[in-house]
N, C-alpha and C. Protein backbone atom coordinates (compact mmCIF):
# COMPACT_ATOMS: atom_id res chain seq x y z
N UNK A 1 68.86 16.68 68.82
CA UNK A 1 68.27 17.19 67.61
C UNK A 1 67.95 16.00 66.69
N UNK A 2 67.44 16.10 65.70
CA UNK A 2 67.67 15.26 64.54
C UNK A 2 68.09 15.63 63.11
N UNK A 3 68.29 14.35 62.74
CA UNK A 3 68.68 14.40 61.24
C UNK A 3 67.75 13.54 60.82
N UNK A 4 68.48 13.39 58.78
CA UNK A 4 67.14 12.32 58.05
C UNK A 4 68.57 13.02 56.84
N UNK A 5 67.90 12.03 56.18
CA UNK A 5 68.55 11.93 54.63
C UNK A 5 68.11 10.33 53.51
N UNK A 6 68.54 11.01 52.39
CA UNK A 6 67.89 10.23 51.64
C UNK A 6 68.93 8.77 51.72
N UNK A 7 69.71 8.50 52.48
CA UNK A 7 70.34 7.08 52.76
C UNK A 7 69.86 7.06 54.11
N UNK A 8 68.76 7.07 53.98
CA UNK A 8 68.07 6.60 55.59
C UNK A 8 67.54 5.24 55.50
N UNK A 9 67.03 4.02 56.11
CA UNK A 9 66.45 2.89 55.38
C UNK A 9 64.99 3.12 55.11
N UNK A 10 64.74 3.94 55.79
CA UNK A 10 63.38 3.89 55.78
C UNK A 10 62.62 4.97 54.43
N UNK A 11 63.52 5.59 54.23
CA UNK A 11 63.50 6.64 52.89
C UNK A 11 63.97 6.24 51.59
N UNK A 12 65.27 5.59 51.83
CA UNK A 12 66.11 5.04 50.45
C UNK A 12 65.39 3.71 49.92
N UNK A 13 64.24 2.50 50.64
CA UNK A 13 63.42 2.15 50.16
C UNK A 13 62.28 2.32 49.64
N UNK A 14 61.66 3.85 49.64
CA UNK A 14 60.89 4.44 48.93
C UNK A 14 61.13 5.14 47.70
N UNK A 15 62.65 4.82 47.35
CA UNK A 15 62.90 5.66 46.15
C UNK A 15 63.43 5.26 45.47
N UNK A 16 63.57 5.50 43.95
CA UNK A 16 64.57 5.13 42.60
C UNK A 16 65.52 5.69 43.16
N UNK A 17 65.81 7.55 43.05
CA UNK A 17 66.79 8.16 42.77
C UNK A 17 66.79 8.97 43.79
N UNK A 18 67.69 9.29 44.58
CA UNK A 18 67.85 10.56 45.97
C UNK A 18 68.08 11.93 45.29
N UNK A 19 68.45 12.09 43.92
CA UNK A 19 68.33 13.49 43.63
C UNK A 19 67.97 13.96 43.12
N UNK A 20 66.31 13.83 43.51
CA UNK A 20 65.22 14.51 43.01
C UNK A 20 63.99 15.26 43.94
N UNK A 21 63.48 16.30 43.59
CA UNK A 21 62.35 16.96 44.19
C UNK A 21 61.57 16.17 45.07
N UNK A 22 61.31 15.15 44.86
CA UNK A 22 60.16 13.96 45.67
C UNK A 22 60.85 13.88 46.70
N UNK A 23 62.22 13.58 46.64
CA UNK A 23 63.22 12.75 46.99
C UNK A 23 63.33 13.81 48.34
N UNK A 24 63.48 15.20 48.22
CA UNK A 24 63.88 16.27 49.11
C UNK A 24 62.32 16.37 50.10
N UNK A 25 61.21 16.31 49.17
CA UNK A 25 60.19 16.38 50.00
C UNK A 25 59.75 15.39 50.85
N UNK A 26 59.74 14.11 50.65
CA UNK A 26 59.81 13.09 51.29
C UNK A 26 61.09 13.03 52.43
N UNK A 27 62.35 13.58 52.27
CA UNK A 27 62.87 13.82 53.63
C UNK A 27 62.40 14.99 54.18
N UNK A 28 62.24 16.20 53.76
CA UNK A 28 61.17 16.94 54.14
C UNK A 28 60.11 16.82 55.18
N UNK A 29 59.74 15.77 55.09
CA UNK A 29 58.41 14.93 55.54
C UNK A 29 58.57 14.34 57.29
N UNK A 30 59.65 13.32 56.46
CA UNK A 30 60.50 12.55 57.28
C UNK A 30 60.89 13.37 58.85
N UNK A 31 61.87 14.15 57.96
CA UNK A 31 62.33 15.36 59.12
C UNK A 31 61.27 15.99 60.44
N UNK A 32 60.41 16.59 59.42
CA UNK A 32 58.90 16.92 60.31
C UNK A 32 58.37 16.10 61.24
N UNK A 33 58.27 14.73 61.10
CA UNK A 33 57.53 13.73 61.62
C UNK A 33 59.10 13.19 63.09
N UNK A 34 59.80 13.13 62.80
CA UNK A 34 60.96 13.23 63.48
C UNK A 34 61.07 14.37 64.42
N UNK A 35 60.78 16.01 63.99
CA UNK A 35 60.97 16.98 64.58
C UNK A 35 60.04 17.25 65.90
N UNK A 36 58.63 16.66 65.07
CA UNK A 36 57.56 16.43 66.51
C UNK A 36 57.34 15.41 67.34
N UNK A 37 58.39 14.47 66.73
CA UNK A 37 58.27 13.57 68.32
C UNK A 37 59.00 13.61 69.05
N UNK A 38 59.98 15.08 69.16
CA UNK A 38 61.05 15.06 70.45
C UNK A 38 60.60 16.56 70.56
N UNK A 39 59.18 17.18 70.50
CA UNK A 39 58.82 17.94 70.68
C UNK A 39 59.33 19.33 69.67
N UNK A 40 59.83 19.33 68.92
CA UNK A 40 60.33 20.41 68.51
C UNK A 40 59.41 20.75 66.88
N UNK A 41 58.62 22.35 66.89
CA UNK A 41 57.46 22.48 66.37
C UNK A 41 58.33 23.12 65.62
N UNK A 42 58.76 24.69 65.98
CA UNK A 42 59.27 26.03 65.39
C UNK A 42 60.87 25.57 65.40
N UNK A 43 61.25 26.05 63.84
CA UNK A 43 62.36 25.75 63.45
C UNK A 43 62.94 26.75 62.37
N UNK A 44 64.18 27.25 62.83
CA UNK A 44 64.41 28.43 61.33
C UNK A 44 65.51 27.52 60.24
N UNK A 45 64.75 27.82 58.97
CA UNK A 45 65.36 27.27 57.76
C UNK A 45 66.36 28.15 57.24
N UNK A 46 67.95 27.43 57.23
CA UNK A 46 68.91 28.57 56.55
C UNK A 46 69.27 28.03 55.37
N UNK A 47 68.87 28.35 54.30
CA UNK A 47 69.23 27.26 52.74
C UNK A 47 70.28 28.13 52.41
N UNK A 48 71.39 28.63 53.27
CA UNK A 48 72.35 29.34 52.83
C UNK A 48 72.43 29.90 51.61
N UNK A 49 73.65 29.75 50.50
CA UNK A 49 73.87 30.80 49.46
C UNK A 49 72.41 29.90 48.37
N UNK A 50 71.99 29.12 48.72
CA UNK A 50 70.80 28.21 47.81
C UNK A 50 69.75 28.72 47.28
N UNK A 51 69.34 28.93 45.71
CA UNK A 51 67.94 29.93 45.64
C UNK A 51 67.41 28.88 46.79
N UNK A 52 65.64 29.84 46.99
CA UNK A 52 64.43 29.26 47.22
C UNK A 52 63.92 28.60 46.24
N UNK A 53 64.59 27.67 45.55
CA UNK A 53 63.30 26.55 44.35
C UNK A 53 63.75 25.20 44.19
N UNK A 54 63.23 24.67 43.17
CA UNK A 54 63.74 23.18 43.39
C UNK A 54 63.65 22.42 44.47
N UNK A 55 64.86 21.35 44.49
CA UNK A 55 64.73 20.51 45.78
C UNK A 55 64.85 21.25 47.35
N UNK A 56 65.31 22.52 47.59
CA UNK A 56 65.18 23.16 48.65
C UNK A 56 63.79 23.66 49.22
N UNK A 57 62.82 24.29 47.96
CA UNK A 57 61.81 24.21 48.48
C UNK A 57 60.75 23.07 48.46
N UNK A 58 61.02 21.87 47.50
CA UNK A 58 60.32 21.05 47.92
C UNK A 58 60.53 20.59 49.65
N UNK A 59 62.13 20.49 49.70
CA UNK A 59 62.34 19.63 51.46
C UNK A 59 61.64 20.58 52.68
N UNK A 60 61.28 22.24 52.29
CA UNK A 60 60.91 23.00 53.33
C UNK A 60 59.33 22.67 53.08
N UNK A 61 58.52 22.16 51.96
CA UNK A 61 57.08 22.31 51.94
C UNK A 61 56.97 20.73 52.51
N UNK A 62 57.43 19.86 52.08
CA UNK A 62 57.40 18.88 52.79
C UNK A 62 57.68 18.97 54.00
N UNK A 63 58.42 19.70 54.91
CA UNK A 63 58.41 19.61 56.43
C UNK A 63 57.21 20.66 57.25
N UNK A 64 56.88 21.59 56.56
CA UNK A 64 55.60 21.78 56.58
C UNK A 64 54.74 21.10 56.67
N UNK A 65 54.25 20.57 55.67
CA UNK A 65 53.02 19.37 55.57
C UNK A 65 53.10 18.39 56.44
N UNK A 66 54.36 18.39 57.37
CA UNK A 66 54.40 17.37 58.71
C UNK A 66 53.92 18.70 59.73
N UNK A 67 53.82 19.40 59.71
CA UNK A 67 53.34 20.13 60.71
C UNK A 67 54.61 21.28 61.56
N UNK A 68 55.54 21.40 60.79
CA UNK A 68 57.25 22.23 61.79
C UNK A 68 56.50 23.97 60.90
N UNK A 69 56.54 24.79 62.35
CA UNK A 69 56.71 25.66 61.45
C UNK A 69 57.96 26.61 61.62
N UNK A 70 58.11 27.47 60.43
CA UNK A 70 59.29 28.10 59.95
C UNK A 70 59.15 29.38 60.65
């Protein structure tokens, strides 16, 4: 499978601060671009007890915009 997070090197040099909206969508991103190169398209999102807003839905529209769908 994979992972990503905002202490990744390749992420934590694109950023001021890891806990912010950008910050979630850009791993978001990350994730996506990661998810399709070991083939894996369709993926179910569980943001457990978490509304849908903020940095949760930025990290799901950002893995979108890499192309994973939900």
């Amino acid at each position: 499978m994979v992972s990503c997070s905002t202490l990744d090197a390749e992420i934590k040099s694109e950023l001021k601060h890891g806990r912010t909206c950008d910050a979630s969508k850009l791993v978001g991103i990350k994730l996506g671009e990661r998810s399709l190169e070991k083939n894996i398209i369709k993926i179910v999102f569980d943001r457990g007890s978490y509304l849908y807003h903020g940095r949760v839905k930025a990290l799901a529209d950002g893995a979108r915009s890499s192309g994973l769908q939900f």
